[in-house]
Protein backbone atom coordinates (compact mmCIF):
# COMPACT_ATOMS: atom_id res chain seq x y z
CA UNK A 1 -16.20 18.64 5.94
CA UNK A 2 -18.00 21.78 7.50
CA UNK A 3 -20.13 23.50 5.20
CA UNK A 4 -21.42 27.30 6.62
CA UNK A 5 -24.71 28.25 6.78
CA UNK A 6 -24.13 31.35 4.53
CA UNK A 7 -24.44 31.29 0.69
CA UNK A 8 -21.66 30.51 -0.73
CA UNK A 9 -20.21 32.13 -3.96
CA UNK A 10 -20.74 30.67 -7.27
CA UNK A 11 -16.58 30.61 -7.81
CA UNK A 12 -16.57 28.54 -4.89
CA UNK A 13 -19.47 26.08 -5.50
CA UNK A 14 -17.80 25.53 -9.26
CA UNK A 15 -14.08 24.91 -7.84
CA UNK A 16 -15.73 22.18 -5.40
CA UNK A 17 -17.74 20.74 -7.97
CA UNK A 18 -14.62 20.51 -10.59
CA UNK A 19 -12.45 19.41 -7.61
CA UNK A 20 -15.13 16.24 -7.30
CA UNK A 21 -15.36 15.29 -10.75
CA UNK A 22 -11.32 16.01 -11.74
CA UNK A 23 -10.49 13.78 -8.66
CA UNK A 24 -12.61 10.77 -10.34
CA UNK A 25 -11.38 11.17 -13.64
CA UNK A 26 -8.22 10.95 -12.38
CA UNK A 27 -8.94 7.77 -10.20
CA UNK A 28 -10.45 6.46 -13.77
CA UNK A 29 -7.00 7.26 -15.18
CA UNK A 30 -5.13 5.40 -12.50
CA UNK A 31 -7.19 2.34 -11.92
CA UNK A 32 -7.19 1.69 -15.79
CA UNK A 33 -2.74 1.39 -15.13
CA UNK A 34 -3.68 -0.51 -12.01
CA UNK A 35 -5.52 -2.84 -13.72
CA UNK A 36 -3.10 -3.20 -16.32
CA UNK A 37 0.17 -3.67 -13.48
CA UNK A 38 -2.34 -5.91 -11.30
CA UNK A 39 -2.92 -8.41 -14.43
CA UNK A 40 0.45 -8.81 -15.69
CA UNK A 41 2.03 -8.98 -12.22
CA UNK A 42 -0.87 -12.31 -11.86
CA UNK A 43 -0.22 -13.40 -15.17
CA UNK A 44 3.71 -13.08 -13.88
CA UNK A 45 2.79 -15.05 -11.18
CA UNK A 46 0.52 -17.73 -12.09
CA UNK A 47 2.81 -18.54 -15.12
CA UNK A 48 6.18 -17.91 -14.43
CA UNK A 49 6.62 -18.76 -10.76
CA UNK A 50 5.97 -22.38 -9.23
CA UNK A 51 2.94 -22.73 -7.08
CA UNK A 52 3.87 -22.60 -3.31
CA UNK A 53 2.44 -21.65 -0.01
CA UNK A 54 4.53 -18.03 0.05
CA UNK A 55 3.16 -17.65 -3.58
CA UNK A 56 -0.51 -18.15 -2.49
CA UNK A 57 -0.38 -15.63 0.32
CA UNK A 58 1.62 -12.76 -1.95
CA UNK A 59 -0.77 -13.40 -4.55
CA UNK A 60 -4.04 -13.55 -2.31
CA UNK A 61 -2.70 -10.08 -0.92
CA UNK A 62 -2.26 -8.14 -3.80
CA UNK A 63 -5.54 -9.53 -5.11
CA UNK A 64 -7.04 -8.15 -1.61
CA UNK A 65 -5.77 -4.84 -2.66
CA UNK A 66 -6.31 -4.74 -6.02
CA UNK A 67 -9.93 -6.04 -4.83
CA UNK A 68 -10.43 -3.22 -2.11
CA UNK A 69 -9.30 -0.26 -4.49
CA UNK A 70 -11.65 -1.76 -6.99
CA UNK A 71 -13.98 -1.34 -4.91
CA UNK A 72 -13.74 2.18 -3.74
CA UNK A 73 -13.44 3.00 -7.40
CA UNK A 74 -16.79 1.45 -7.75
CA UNK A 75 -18.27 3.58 -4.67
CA UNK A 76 -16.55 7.27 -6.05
CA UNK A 77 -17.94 6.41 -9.34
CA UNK A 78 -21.36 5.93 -8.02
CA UNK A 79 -20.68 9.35 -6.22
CA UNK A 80 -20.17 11.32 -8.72
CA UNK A 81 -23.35 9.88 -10.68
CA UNK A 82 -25.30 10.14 -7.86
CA UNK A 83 -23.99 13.94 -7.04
CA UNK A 84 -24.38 15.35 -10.23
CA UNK A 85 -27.17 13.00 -12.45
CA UNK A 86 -29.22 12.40 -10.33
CA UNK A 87 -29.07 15.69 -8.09
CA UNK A 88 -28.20 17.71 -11.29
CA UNK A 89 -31.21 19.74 -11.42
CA UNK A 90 -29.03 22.62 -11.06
CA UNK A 91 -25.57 23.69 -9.77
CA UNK A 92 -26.82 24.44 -6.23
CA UNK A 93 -27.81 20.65 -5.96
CA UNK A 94 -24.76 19.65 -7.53
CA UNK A 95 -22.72 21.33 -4.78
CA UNK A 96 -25.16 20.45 -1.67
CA UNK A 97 -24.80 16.83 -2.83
CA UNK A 98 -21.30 16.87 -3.38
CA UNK A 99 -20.22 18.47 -0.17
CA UNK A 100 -22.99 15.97 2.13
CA UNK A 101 -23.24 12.81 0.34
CA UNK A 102 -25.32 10.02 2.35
CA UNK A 103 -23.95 8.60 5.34
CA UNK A 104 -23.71 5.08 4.07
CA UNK A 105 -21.58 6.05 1.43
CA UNK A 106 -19.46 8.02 3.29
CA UNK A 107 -18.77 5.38 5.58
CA UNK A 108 -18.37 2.91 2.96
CA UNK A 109 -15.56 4.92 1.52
CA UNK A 110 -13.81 5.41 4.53
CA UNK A 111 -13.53 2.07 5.55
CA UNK A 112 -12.65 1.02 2.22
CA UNK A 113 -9.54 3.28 2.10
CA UNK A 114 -8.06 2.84 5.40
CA UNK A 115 -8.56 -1.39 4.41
CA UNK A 116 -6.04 -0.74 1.89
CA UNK A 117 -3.15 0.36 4.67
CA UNK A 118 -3.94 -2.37 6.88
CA UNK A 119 -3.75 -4.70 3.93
CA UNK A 120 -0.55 -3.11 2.57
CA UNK A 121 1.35 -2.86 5.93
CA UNK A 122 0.09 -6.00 6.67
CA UNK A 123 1.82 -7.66 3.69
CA UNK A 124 5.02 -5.57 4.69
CA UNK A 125 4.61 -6.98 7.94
CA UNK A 126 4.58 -10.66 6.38
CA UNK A 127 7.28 -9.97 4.10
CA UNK A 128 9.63 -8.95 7.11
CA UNK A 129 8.49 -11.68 9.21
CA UNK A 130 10.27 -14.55 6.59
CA UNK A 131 12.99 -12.36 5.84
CA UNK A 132 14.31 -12.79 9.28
CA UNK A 133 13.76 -16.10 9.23
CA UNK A 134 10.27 -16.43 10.84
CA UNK A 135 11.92 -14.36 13.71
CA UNK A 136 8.43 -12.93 15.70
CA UNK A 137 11.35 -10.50 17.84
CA UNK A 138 12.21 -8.90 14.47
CA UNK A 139 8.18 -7.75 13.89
CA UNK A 140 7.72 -6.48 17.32
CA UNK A 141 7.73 -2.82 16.71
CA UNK A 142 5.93 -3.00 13.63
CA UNK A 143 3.24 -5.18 14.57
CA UNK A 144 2.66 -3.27 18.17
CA UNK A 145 2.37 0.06 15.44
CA UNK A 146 -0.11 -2.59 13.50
CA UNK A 147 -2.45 -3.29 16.09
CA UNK A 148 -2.74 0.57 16.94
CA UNK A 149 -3.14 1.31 13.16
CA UNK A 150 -6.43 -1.34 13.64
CA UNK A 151 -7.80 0.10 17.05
CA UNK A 152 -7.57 3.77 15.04
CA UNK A 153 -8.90 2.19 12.11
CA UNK A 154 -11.79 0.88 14.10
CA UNK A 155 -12.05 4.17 15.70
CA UNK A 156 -12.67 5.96 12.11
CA UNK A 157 -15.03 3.98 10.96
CA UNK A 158 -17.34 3.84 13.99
CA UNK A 159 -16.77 7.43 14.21
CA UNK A 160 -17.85 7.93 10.30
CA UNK A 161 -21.12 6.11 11.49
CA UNK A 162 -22.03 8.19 14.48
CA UNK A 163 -21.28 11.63 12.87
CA UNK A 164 -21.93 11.45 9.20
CA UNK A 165 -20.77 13.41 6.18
CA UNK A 166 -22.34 16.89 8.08
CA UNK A 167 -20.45 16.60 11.09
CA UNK A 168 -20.28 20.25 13.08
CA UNK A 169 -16.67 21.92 13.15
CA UNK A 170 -15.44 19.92 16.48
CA UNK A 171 -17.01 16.69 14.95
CA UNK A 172 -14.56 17.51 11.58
CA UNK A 173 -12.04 18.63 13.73
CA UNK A 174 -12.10 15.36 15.95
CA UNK A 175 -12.77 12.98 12.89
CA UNK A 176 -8.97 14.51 11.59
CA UNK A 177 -7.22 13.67 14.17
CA UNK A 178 -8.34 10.45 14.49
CA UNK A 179 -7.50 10.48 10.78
CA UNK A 180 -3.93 11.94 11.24
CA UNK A 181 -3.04 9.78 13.82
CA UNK A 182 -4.14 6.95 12.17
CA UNK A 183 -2.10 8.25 9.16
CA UNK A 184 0.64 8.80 11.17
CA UNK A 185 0.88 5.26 12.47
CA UNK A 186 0.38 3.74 9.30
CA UNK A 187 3.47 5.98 8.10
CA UNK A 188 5.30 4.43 11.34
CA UNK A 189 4.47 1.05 10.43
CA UNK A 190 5.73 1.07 6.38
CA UNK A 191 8.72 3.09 7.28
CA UNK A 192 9.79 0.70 10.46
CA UNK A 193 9.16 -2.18 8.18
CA UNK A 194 10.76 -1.01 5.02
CA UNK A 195 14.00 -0.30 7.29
CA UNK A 196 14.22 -3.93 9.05
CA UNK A 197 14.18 -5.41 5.47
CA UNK A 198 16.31 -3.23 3.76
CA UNK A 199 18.96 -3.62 7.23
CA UNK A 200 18.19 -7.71 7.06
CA UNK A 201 19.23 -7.99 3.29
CA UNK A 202 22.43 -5.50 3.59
CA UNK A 203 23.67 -7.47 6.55
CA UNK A 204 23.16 -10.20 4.66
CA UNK A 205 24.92 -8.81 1.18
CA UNK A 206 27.92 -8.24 3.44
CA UNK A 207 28.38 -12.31 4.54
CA UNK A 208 28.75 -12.79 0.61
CA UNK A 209 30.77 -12.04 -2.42
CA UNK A 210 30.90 -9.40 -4.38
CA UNK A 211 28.84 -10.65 -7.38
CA UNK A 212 26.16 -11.60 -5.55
CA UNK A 213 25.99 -8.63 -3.00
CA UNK A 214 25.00 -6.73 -6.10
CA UNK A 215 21.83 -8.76 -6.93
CA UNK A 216 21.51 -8.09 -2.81
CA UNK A 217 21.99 -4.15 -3.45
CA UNK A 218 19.19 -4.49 -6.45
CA UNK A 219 16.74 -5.84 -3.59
CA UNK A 220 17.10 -3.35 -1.70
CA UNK A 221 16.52 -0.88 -4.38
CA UNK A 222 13.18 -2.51 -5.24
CA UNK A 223 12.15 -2.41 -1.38
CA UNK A 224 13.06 1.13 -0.91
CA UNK A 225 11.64 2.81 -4.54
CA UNK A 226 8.53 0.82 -3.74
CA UNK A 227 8.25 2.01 0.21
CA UNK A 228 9.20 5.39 -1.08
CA UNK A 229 6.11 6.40 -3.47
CA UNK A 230 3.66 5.02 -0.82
CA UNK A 231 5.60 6.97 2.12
CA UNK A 232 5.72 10.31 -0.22
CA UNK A 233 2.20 10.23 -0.85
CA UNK A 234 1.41 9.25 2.82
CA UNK A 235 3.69 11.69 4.00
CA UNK A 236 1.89 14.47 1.72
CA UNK A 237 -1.65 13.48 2.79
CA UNK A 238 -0.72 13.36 6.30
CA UNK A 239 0.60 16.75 6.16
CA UNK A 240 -2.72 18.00 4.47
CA UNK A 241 -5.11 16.50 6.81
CA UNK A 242 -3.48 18.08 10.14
CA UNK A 243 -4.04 21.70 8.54
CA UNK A 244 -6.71 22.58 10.32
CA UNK A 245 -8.58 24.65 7.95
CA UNK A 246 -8.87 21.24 5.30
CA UNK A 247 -11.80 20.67 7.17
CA UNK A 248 -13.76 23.21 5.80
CA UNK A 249 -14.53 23.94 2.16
CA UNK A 250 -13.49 27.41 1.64
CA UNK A 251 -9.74 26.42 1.78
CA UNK A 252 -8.01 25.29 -1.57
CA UNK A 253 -6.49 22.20 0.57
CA UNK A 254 -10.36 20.47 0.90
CA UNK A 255 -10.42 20.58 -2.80
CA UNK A 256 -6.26 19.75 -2.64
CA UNK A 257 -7.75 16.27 -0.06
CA UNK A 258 -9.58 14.81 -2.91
CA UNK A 259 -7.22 14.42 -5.37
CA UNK A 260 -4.10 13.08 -2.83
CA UNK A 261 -6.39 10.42 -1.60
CA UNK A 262 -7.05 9.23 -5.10
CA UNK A 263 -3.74 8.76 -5.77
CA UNK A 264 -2.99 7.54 -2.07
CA UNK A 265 -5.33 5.09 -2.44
CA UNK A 266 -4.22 3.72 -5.82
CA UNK A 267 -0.20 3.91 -4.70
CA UNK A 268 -1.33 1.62 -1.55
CA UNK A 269 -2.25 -0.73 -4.13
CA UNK A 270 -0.41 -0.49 -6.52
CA UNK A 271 3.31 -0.30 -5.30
CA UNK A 272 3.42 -3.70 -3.44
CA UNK A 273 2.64 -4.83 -6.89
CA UNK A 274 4.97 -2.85 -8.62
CA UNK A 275 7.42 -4.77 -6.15
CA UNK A 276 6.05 -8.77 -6.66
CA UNK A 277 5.77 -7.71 -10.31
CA UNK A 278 9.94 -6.68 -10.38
CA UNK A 279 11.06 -9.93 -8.12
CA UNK A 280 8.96 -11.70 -10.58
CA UNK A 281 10.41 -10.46 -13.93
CA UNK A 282 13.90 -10.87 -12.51
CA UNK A 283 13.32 -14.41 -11.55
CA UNK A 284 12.22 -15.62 -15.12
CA UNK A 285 14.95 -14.27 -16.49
CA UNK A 286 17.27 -16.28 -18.96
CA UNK A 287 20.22 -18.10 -18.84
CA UNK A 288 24.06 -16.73 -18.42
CA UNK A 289 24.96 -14.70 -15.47
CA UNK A 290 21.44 -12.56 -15.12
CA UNK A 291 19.47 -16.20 -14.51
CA UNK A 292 21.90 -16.68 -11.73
CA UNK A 293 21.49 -12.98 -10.04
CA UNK A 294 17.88 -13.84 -10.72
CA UNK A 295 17.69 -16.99 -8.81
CA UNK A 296 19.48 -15.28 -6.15
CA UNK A 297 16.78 -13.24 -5.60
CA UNK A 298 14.56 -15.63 -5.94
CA UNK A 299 16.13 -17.00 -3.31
CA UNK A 300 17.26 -14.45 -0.85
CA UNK A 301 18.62 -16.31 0.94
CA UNK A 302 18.46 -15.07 4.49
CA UNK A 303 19.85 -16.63 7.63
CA UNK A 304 17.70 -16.74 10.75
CA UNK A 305 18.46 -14.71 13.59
CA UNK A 306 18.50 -18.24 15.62
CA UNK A 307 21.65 -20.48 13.42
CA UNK A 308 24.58 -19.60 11.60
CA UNK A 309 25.33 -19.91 8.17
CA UNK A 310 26.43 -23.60 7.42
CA UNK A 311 29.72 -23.80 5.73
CA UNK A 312 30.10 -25.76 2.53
CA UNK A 313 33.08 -26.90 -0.38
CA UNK A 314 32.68 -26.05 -3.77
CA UNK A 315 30.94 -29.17 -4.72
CA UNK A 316 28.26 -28.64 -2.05
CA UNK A 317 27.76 -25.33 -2.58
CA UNK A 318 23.83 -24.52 -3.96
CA UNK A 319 23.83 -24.37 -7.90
CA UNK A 320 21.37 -21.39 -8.05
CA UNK A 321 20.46 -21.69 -11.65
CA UNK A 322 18.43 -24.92 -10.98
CA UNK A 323 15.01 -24.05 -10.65
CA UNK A 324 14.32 -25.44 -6.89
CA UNK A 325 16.94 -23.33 -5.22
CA UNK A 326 14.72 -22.02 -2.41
CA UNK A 327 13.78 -25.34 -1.74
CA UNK A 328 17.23 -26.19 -1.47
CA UNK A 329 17.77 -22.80 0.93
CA UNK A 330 14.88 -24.48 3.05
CA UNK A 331 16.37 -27.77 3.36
CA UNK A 332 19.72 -26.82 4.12
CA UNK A 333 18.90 -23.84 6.43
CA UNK A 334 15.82 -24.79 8.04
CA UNK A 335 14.49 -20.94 7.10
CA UNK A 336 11.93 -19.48 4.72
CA UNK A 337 13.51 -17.51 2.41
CA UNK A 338 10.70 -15.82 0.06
CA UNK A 339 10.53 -11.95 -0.26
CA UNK A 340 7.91 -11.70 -2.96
């Protein structure tokens, strides 16, 4: 963020200053119903679900999220302490600290925040990877849009180290559009993702009957709703951050910046967990015709891209109400049928 050399005026320095602490109350307000999702979506897990290999790596990812968002709380909560108790000797101070920071912090933060894509698209990319079946041709695009998401993440943060939080106006200018791109690709990645999915489960819905292609319509639903918040939000920020004026603090969208990367960050969290949290409440449902739409997408059971689908008489056909169905889908398929 540039900051002139002139004085700024006093309307200005109190806007940035209320712009700073709003944006943390706010992430107070959202990590407290993080916290809250995060815990019963474990509970959910640990409890509800058998212990597996897929149920290990879900739950090891969202904990990484929860973990990283956690953590940046931690850091913007020391920021704001730091920025206005301990430089709060008047409002001038307030505002100088606010606007500069220290370097360690800001890089902290950034690399924080841009951990929580790569941790999110990376359990996207996971997710996609066993719903076709452990097909690596069906993760090609997103993972190539991966790998540059990483090299621009890496990019970022060893830029945040060599320029600092007082970076001149082609410093801020260049820092953006590393950030932009980097947002960009990130938006590439969920969106590419979220599509192979949601086109693997309808093909899929269409190979079976109609009561069961609706438990297949209700997981798309899930996939979608939950891409969608995290693509809105990403799509907003994105937007923001190539206006090239949001680099410098006289324009409302600076002050605009710290709020949508509060919530940004928390959605990146929050809505793959939102997602495990849903499979999982549907899967311990009761008995009667919702325990068998549950199991069913408990099971999901996709077909890889390799085999056809074996062809079985009524008395061979898999009783989904039993509790080991997937294992059944494993045995008989030879695929890896997990979603969440």
């Amino acid at each position: 963020m540039s900051t002139p050399e002139v004085p700024l005026p006093v309307s200005l320095q109190q806007r940035l200053i209320s712009a700073n602490v709003g944006s943390s109350m706010l992430f107070n307000f959202l990590m407290g119903i993080y916290t809250m999702t995060y815990g019963g979506t474990v509970y959910l897990y640990v409890i509800k679900k058998p212990a597996n290999t897929n149920s290990r790596i879900v739950l090891a990812l969202i904990s990484a999220l929860y973990i990283l968002c956690f953590a940046d709380f931690v850091v913007n909560w020391y920021f704001l302490i730091w920025s206005v108790v301990t430089n709060g000797e008047s409002r001038a101070s307030i505002f100088l600290a606010t606007v500069s920071g220290t370097q360690w912090l800001f890089i902290l933060n950034n690399c924080l925040f841009y951990s929580l894509f790569m941790t999110a698209d990376g359990l996207l990319i996971w997710r996609c990877y066993h719903v076709w079946g452990r097909s690596i041709k069906s993760i090609v695009l997103p993972v190539f849009l991966y790998i540059a998401e990483l090299a621009l993440f890496v990019t970022e943060t060893a830029l945040s180290g060599l320029l600092g939080p007082d970076a001149s106006d082609a410093q801020a200018a260049l820092g953006n559009n590393i950030s932009s791109a980097l947002v960009f690709v990130s938006l590439g990645t969920t969106v590419s993702t979220t599509f192979l999915i949601g086109y693997r489960v309808h093909t899929a819905s269409r190979l079976n009957v109609l009561h069961r292609r609706q438990a297949f319509n209700y997981v798309i639903n899930m996939i979608v709703e939950s891409a969608a918040a995290y693509t809105v939000v990403l799509l907003l920020w994105a937007i923001i951050i190539i206006i090239p004026s949001t680099s410098f603090i006289q324009s409302p969208f600076s002050e605009a910046d710290l709020y949508i990367q509060v919530v940004l960050g928390i959605v990146a969290g929050m809505a793959p967990t939102v997602l495990v949290a849903r499979i999982a409440l549907k899967n311990s449902g009761g008995g009667g015709p919702s325990h068998v739409a549950s199991a069913q997408i408990s099971a999901l059971d996709f077909y890889s891209s390799h085999g056809t689908r074996q062809e079985t008489d009524a008395s061979e056909r898999i009783t989904y109400e039993t509790s080991d169905a997937t294992e059944e889908l494993k045995n008989n398929y030879n695929v890896t049928p997990m979603l969440g």
